[in-house]
C-alpha atoms as a PDB file:
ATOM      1  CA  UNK A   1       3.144 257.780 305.709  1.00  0.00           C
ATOM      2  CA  UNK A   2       1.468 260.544 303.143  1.00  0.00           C
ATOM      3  CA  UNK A   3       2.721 258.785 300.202  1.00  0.00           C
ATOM      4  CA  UNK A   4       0.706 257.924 297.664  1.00  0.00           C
ATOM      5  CA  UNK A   5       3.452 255.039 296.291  1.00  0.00           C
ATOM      6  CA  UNK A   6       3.382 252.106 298.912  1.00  0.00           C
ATOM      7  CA  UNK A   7       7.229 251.748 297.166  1.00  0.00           C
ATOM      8  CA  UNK A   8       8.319 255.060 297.743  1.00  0.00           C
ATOM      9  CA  UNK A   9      11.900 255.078 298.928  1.00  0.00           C
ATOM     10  CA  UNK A  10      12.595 258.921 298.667  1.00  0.00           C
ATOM     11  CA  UNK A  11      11.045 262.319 299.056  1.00  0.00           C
ATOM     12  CA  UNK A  12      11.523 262.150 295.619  1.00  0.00           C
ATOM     13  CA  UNK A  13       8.973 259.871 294.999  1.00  0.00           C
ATOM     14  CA  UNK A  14       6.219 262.125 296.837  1.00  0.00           C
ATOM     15  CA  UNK A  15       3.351 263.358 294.845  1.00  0.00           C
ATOM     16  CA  UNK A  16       3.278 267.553 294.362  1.00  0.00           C
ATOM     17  CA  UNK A  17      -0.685 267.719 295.204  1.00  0.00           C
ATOM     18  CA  UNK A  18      -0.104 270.379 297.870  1.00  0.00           C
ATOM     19  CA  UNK A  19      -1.436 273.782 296.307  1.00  0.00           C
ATOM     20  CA  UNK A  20      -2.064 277.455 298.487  1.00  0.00           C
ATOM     21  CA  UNK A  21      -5.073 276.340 299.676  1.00  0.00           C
ATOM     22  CA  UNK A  22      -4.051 273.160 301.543  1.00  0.00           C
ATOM     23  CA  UNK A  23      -0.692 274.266 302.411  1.00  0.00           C
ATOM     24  CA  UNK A  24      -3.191 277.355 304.509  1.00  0.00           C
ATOM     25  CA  UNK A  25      -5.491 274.474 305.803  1.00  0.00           C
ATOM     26  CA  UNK A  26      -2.666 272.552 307.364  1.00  0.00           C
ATOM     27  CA  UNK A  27      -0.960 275.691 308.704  1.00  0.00           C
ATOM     28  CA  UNK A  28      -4.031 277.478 309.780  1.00  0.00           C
ATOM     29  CA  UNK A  29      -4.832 273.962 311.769  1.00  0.00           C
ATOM     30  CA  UNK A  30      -1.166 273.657 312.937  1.00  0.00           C
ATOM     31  CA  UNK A  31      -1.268 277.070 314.593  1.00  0.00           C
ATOM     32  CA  UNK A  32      -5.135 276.826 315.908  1.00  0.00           C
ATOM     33  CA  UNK A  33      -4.132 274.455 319.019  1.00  0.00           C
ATOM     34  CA  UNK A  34      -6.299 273.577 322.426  1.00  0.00           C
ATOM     35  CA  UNK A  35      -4.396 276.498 323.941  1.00  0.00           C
ATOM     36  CA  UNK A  36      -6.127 279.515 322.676  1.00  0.00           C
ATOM     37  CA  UNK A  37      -8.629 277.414 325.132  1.00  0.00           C
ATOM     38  CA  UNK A  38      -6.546 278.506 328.000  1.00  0.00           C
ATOM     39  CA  UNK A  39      -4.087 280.824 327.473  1.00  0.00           C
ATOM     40  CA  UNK A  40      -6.770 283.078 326.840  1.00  0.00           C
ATOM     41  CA  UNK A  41      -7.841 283.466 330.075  1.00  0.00           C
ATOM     42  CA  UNK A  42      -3.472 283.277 331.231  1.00  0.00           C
ATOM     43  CA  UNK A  43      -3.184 286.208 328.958  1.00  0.00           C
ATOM     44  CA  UNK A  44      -6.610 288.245 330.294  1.00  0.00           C
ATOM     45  CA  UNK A  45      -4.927 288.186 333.430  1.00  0.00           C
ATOM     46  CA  UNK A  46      -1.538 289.574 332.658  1.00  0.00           C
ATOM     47  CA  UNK A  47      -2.494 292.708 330.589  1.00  0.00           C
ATOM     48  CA  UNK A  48      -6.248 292.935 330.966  1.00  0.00           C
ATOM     49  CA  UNK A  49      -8.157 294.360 328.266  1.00  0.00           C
ATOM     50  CA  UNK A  50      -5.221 295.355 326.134  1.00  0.00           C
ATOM     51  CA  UNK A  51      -5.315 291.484 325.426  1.00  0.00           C
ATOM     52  CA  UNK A  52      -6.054 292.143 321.864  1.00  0.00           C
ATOM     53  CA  UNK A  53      -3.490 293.986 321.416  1.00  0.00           C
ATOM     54  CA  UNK A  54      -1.088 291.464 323.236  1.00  0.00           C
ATOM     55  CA  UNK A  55      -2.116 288.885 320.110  1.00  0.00           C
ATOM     56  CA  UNK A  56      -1.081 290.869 317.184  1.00  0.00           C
ATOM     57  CA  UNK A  57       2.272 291.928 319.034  1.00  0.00           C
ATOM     58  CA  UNK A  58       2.880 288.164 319.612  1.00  0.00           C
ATOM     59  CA  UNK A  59       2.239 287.759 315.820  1.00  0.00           C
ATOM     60  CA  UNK A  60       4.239 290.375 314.496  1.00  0.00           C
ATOM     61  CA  UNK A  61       6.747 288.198 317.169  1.00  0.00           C
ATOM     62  CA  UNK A  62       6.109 285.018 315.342  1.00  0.00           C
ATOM     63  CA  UNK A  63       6.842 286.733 311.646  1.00  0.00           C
ATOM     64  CA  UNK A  64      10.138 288.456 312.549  1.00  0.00           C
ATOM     65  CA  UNK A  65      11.639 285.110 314.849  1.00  0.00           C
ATOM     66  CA  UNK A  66      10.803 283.032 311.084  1.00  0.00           C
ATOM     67  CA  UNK A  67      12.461 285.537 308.399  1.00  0.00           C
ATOM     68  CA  UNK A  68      15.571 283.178 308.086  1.00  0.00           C
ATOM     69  CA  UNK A  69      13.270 280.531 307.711  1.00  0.00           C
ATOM     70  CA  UNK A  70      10.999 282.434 305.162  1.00  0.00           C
ATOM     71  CA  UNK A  71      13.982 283.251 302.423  1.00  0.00           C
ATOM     72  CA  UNK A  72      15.620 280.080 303.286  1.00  0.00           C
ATOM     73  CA  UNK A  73      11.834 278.431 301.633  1.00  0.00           C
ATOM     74  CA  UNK A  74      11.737 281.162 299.496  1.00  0.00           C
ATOM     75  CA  UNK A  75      14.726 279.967 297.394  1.00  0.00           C
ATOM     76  CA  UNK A  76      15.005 276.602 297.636  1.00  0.00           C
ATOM     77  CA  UNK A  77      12.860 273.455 297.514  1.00  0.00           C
ATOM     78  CA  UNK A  78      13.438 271.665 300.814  1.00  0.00           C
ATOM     79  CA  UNK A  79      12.194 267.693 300.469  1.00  0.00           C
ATOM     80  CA  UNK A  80      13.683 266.969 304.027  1.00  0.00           C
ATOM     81  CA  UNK A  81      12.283 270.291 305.735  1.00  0.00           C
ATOM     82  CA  UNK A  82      13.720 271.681 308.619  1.00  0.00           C
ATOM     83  CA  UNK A  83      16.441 268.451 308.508  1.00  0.00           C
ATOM     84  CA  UNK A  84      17.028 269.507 304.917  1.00  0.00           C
ATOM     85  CA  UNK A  85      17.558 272.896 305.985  1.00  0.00           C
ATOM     86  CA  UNK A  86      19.812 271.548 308.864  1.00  0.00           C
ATOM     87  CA  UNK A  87      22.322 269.666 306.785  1.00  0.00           C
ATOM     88  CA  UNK A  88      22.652 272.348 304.211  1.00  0.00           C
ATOM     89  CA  UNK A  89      23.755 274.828 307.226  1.00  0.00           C
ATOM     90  CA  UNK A  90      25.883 272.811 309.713  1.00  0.00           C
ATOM     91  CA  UNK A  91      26.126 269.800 307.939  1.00  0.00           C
ATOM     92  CA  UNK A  92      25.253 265.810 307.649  1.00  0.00           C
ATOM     93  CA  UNK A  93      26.192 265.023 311.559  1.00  0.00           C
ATOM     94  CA  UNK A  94      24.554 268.112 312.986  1.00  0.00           C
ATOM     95  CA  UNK A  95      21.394 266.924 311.032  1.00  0.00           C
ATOM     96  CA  UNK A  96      21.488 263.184 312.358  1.00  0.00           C
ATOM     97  CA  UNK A  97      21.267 264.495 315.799  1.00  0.00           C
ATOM     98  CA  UNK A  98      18.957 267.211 314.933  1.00  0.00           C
ATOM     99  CA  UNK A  99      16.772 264.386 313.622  1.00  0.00           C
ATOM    100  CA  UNK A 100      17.318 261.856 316.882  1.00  0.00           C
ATOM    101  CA  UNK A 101      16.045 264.694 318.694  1.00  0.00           C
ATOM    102  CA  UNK A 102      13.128 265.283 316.527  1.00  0.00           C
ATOM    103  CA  UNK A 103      11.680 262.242 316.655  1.00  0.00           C
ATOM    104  CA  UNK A 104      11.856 262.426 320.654  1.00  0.00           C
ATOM    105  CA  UNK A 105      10.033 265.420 320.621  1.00  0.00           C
ATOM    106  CA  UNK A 106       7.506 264.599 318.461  1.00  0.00           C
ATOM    107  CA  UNK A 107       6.162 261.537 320.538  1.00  0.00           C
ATOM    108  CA  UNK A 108       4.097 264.231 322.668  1.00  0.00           C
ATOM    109  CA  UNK A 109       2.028 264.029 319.510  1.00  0.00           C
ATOM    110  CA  UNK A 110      -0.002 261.678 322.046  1.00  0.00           C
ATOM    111  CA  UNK A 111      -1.037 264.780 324.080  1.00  0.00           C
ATOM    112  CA  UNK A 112      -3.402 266.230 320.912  1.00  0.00           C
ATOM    113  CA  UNK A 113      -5.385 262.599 321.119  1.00  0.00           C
ATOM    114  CA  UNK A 114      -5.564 262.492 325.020  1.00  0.00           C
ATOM    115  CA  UNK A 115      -6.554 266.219 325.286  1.00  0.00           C
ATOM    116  CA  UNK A 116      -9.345 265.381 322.347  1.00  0.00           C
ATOM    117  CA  UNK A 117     -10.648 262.871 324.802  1.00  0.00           C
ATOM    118  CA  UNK A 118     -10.709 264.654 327.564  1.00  0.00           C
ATOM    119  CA  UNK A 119     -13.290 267.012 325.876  1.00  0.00           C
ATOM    120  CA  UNK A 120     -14.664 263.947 324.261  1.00  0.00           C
ATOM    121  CA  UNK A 121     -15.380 262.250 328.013  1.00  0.00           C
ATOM    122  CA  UNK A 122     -16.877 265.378 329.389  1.00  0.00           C
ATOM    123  CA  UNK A 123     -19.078 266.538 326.291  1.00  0.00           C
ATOM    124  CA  UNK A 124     -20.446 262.861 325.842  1.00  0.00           C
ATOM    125  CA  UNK A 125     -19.541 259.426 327.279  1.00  0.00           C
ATOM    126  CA  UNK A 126     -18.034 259.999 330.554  1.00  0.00           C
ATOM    127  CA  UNK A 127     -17.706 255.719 330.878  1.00  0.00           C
ATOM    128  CA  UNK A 128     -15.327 255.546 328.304  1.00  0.00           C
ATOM    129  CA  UNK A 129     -11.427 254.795 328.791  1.00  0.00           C
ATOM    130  CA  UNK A 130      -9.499 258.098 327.868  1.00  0.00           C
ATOM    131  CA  UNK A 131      -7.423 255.660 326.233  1.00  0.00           C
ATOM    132  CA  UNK A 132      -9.807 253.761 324.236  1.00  0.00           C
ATOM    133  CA  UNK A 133     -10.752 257.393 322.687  1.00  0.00           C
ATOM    134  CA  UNK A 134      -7.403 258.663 322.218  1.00  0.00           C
ATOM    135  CA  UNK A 135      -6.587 255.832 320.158  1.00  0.00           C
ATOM    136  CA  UNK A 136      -9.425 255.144 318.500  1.00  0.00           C
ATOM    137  CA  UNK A 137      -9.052 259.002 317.372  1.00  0.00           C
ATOM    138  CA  UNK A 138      -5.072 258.329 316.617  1.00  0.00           C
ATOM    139  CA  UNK A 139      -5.925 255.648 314.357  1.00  0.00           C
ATOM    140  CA  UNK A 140      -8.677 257.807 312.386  1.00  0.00           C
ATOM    141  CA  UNK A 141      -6.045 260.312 311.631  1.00  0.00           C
ATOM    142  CA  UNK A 142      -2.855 257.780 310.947  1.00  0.00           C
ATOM    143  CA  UNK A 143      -5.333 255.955 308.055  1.00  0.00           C
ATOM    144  CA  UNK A 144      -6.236 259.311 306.442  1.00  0.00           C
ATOM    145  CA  UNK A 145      -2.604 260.327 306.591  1.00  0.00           C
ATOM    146  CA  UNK A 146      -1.783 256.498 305.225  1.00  0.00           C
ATOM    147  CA  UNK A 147      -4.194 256.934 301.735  1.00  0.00           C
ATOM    148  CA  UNK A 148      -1.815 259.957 301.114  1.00  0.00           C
ATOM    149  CA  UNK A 149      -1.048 263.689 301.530  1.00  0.00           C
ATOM    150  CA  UNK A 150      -4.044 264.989 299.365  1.00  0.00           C
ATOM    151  CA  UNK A 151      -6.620 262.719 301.686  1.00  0.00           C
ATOM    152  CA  UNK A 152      -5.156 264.565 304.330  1.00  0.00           C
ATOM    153  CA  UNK A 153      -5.163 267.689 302.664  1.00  0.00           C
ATOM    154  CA  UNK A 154      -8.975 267.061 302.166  1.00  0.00           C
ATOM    155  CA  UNK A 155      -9.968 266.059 305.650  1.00  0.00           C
ATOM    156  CA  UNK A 156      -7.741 269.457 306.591  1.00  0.00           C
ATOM    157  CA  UNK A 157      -9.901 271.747 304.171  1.00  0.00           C
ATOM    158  CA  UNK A 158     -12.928 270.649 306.092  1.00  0.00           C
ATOM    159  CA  UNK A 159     -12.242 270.637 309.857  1.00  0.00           C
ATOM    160  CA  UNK A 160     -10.021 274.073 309.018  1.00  0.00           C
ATOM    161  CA  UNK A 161     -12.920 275.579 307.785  1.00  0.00           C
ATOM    162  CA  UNK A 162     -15.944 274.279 310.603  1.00  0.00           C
ATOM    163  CA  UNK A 163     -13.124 275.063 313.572  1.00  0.00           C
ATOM    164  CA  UNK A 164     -13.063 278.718 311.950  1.00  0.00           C
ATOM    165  CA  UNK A 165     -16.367 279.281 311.755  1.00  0.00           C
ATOM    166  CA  UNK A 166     -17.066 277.759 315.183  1.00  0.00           C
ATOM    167  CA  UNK A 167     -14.124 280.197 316.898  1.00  0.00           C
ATOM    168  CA  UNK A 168     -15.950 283.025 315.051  1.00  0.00           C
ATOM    169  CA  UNK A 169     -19.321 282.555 315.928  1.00  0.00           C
ATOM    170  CA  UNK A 170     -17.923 283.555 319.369  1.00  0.00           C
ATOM    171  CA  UNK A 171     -17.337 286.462 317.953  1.00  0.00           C
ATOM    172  CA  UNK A 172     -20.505 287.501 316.103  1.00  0.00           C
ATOM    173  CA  UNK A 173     -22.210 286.094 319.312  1.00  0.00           C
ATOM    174  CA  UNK A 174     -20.387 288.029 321.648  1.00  0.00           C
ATOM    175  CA  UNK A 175     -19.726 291.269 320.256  1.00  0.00           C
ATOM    176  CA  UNK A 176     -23.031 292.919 320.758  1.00  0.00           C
ATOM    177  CA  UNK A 177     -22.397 292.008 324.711  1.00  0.00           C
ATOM    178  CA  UNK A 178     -19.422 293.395 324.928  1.00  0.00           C
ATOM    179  CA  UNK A 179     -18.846 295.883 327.896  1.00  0.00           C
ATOM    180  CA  UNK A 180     -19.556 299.820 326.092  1.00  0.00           C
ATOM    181  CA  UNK A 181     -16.904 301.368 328.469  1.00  0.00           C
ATOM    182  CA  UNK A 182     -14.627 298.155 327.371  1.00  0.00           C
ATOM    183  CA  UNK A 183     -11.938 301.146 327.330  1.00  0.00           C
ATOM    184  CA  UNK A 184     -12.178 302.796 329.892  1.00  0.00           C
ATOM    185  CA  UNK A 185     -10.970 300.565 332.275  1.00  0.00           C
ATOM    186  CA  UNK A 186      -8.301 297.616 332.996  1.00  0.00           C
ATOM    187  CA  UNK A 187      -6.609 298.244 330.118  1.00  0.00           C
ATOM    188  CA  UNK A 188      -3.007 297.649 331.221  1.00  0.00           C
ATOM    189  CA  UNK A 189      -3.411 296.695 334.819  1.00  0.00           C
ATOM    190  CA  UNK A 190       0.457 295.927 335.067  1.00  0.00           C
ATOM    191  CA  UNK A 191       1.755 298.270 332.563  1.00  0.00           C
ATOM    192  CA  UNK A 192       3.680 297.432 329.380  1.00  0.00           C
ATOM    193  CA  UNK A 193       5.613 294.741 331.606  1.00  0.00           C
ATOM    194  CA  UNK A 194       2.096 292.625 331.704  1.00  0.00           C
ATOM    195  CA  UNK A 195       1.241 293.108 327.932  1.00  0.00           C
ATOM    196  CA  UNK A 196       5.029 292.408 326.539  1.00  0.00           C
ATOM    197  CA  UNK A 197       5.054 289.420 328.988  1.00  0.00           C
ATOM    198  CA  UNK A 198       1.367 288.057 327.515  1.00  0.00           C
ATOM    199  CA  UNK A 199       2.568 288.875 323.797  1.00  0.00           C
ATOM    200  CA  UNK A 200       5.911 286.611 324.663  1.00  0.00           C
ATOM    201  CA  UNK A 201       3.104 283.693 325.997  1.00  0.00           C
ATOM    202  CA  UNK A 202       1.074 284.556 323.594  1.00  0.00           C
ATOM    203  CA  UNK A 203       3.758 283.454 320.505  1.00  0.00           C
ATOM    204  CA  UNK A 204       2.591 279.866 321.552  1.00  0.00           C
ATOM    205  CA  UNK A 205      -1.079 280.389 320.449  1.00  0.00           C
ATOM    206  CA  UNK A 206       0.440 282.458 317.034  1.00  0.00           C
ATOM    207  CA  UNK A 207       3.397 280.473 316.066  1.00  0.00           C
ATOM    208  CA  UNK A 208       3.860 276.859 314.592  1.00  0.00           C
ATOM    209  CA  UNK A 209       2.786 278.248 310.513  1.00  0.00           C
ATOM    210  CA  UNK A 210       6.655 277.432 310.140  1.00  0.00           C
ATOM    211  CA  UNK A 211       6.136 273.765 310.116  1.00  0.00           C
ATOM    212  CA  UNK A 212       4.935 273.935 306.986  1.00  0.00           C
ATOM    213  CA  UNK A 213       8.213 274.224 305.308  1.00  0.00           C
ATOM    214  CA  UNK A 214       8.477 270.365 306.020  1.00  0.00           C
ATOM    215  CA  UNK A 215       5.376 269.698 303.175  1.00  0.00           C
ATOM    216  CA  UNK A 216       8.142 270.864 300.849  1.00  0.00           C
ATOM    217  CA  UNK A 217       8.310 267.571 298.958  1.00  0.00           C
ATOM    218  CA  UNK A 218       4.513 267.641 298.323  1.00  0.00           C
ATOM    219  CA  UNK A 219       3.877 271.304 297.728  1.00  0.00           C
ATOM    220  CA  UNK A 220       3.210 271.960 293.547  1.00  0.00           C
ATOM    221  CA  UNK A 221       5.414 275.696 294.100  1.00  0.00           C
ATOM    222  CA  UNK A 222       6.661 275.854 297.644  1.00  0.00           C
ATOM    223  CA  UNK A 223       9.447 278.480 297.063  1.00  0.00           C
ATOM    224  CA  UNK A 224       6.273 280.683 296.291  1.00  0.00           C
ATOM    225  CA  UNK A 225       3.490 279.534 298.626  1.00  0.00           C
ATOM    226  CA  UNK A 226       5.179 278.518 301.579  1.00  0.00           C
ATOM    227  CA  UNK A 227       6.601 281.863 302.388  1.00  0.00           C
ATOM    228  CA  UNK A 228       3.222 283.364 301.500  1.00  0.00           C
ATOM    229  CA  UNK A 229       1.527 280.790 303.441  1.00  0.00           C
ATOM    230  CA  UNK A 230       3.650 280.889 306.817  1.00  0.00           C
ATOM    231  CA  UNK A 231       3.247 285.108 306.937  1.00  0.00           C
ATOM    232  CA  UNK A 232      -0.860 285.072 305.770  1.00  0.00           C
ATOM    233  CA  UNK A 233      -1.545 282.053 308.118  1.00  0.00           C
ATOM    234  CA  UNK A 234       0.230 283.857 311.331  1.00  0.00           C
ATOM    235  CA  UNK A 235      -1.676 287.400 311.050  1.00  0.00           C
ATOM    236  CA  UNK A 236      -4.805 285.785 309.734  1.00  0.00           C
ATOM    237  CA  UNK A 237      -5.076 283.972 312.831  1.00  0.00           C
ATOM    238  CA  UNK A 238      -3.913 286.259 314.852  1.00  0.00           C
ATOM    239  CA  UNK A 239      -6.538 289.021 313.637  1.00  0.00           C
ATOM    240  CA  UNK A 240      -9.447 285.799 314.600  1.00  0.00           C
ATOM    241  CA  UNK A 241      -7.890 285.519 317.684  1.00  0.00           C
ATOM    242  CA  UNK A 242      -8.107 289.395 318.443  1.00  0.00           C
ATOM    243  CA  UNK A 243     -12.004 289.600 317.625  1.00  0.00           C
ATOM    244  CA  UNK A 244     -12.215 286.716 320.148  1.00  0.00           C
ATOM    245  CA  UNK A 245      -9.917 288.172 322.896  1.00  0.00           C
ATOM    246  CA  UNK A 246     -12.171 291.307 322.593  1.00  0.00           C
ATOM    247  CA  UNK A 247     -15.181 289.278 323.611  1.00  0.00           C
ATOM    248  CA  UNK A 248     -12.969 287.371 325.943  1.00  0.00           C
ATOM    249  CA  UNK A 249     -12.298 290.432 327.856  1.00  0.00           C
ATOM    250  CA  UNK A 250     -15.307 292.672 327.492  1.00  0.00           C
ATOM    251  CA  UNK A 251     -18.417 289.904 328.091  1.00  0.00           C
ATOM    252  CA  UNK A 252     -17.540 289.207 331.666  1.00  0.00           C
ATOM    253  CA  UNK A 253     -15.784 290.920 334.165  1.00  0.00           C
ATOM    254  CA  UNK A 254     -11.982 290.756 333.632  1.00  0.00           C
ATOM    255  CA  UNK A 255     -11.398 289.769 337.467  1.00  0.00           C
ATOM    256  CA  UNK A 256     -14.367 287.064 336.839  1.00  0.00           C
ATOM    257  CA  UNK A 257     -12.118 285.303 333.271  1.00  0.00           C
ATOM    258  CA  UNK A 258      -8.637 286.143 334.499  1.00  0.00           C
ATOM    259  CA  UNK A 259      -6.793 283.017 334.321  1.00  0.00           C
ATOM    260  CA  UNK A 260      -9.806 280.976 333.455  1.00  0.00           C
ATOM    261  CA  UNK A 261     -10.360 278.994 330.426  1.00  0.00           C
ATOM    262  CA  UNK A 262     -12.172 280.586 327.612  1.00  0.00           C
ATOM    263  CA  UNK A 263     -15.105 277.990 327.645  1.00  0.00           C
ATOM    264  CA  UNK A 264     -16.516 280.323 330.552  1.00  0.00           C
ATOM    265  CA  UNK A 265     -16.929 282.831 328.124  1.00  0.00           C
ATOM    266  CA  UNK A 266     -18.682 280.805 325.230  1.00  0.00           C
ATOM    267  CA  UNK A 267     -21.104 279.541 327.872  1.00  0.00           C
ATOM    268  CA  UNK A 268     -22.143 282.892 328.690  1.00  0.00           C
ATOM    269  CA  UNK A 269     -22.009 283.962 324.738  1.00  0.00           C
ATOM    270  CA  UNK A 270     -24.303 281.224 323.420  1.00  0.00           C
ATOM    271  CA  UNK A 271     -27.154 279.009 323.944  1.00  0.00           C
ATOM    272  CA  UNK A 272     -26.653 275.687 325.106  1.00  0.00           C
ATOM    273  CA  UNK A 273     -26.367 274.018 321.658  1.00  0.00           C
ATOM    274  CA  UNK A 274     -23.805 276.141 320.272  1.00  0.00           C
ATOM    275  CA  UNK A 275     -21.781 276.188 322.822  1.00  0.00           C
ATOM    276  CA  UNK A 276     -22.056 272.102 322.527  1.00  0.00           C
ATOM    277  CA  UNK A 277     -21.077 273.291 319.071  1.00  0.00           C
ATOM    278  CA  UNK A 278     -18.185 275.802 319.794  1.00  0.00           C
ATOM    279  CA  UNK A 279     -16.597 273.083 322.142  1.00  0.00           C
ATOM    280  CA  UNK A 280     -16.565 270.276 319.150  1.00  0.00           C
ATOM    281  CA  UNK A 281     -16.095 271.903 316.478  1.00  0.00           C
ATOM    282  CA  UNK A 282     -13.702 274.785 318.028  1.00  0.00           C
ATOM    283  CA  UNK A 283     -12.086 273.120 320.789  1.00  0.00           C
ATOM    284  CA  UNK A 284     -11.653 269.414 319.613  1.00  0.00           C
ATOM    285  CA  UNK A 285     -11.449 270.754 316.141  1.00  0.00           C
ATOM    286  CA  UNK A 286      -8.736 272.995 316.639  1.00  0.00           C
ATOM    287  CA  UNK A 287      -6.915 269.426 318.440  1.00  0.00           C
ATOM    288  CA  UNK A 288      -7.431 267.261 315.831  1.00  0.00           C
ATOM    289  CA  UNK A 289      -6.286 269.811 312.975  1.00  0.00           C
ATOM    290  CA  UNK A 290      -3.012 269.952 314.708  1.00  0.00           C
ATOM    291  CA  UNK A 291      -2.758 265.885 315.225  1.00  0.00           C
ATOM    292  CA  UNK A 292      -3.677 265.904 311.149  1.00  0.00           C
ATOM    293  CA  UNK A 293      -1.469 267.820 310.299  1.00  0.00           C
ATOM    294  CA  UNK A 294       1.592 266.633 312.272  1.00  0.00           C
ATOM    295  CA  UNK A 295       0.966 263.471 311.199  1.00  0.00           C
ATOM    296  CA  UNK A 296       1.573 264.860 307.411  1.00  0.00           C
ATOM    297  CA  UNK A 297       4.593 266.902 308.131  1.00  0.00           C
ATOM    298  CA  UNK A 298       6.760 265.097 310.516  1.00  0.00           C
ATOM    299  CA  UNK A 299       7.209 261.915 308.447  1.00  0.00           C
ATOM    300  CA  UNK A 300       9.062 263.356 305.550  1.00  0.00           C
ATOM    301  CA  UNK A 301      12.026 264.711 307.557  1.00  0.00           C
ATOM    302  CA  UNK A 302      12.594 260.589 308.869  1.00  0.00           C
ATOM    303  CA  UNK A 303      11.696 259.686 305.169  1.00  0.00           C
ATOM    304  CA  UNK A 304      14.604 261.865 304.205  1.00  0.00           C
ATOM    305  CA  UNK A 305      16.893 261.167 307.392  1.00  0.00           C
ATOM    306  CA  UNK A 306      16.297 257.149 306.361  1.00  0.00           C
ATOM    307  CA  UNK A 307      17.370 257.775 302.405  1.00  0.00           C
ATOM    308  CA  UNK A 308      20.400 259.113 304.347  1.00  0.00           C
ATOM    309  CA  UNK A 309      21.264 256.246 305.920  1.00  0.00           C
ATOM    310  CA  UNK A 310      20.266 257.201 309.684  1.00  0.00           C
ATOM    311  CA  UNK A 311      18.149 254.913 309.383  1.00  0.00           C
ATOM    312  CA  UNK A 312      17.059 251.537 308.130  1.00  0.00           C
ATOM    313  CA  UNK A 313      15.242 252.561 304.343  1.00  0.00           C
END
């Protein structure tokens, strides 16, 4: 999968197409997941209106827990990724489990496509199977990801760049409605327990830029832009997601979005068609550019573990 030769036996084989810009793409839309949707809301009712603040801790979180991972990219080209990386530090039978154990994990991939169609089912065509939409939208991604890595990288570029602009639309929409005392009040209703605790949740909406290190095959200078990539990608996102939280927070009464999803605050942001808009293209976006680009990334580490011989070539 991602190759661009059908007779490709070897990362070795893999085109280097992957420059700054689609290495950020795929990142950005690795780390942008459904749950900024509703951890929001988790987070608004742990520490209040110190929520923005929760989001750049749980970045600067998300940097510091990578910095092995950052050098380790840094100085060497890894074709296998993180099962690369995993053989060159505790060797070739610590990486054949590693890599039994990826591949477990990574059959959730199923959730991004069924959580796509549950937004898909409620925005649209109620009468249609969940299933039927989840695969239909599995299938969409698997051929892009089929014609090759720079397809993907394409389709990436595009929904990256409409998700962004849909999350910050909620911004620009809902900053001029934000609450004028926004600080005086509910800023750390339970303490620096509450906003540590949402930071440590909040590494879940901020974290994932790592999995980049896995388009090392593909990427024209990784040792350079992956490192770059991973750090720019975490605060960048984290900075949209603090704009956001402030709206989150300061539109509505904190007691009325605590523990609520954060579509109850775009419906009260924006008129009816953009928030038809902000729930495609920012909700079901923000699925699909994770399902794209785990499609790209978590092939190359079984493309390397079968040139191995864990598996059949």
């Amino acid at each position: 999968m991602s190759t661009d030769n059908p007779k490709a036996v070897s990362t070795r084989d893999l085109k280097r197409v992957l420059g700054f810009k689609e290495l950020m793409s795929t990142s950005v839309g690795q780390i942008i997941g459904a749950g900024i949707m509703s951890l929001m809301g988790i987070a608004i009712g742990m520490t209040g209106r110190s929520v923005p603040v929760a989001f750049l801790i749980a970045a600067f979180f998300s940097v510091i827990s990578i910095i092995p991972l950052v050098i380790i990219a840094g100085t060497v080209r890894m074709r296998g990724g993180q099962y690369t990386m995993t053989a060159l530090l505790a060797g070739k039978r610590f990486a054949g489990v590693f890599i039994i154990l990826f591949i477990a994990m990574n059959v959730g991939i199923s959730m991004y496509a069924l959580s796509f169609a549950d937004y898909f089912l409620a925005l649209f065509l109620p009468s249609v199977g969940r299933k039927t939409v989840a695969i239909a939208i599995l299938i969409i991604f698997y051929l892009i990801n089929m014609f090759g890595v720079d397809k993907m990288a394409k389709a990436q570029n595009l929904i990256v760049v409409v998700m962004v602009v849909a999350l910050g639309l909620l911004a620009v929409f809902g900053i001029g409605k934000v609450d004028p005392d926004y600080l005086s009040g509910n800023l750390l209703p339970n303490g620096y327990k509450g906003l540590f605790s949402a930071a440590a949740l909040l590494t879940f909406a901020t974290g994932g830029a790592f999995l980049i290190v896995n388009l090392s095959a593909e990427a024209k200078n990784p040792t350079r832009d992956i490192p770059l990539t991973i750090v720019v990608s975490t605060l960048g996102v984290a900075v949209l997601y603090g704009f956001i939280a402030v709206v989150a927070a300061g539109v509505l009464p904190v007691e009325t979005v605590a523990f609520k999803p954060l579509s109850l605050v775009a419906e009260a942001v924006f008129p009816p068609y953009l928030y038809v808009f902000f729930m495609v293209c920012g909700a079901m976006f923000a699925l699909i550019s994770t399902l794209n680009a785990q499609l790209a990334w978590a092939t190359k580490l079984i493309l390397q573990a079968c040139v191995d011989g864990w598996f059949p070539q």
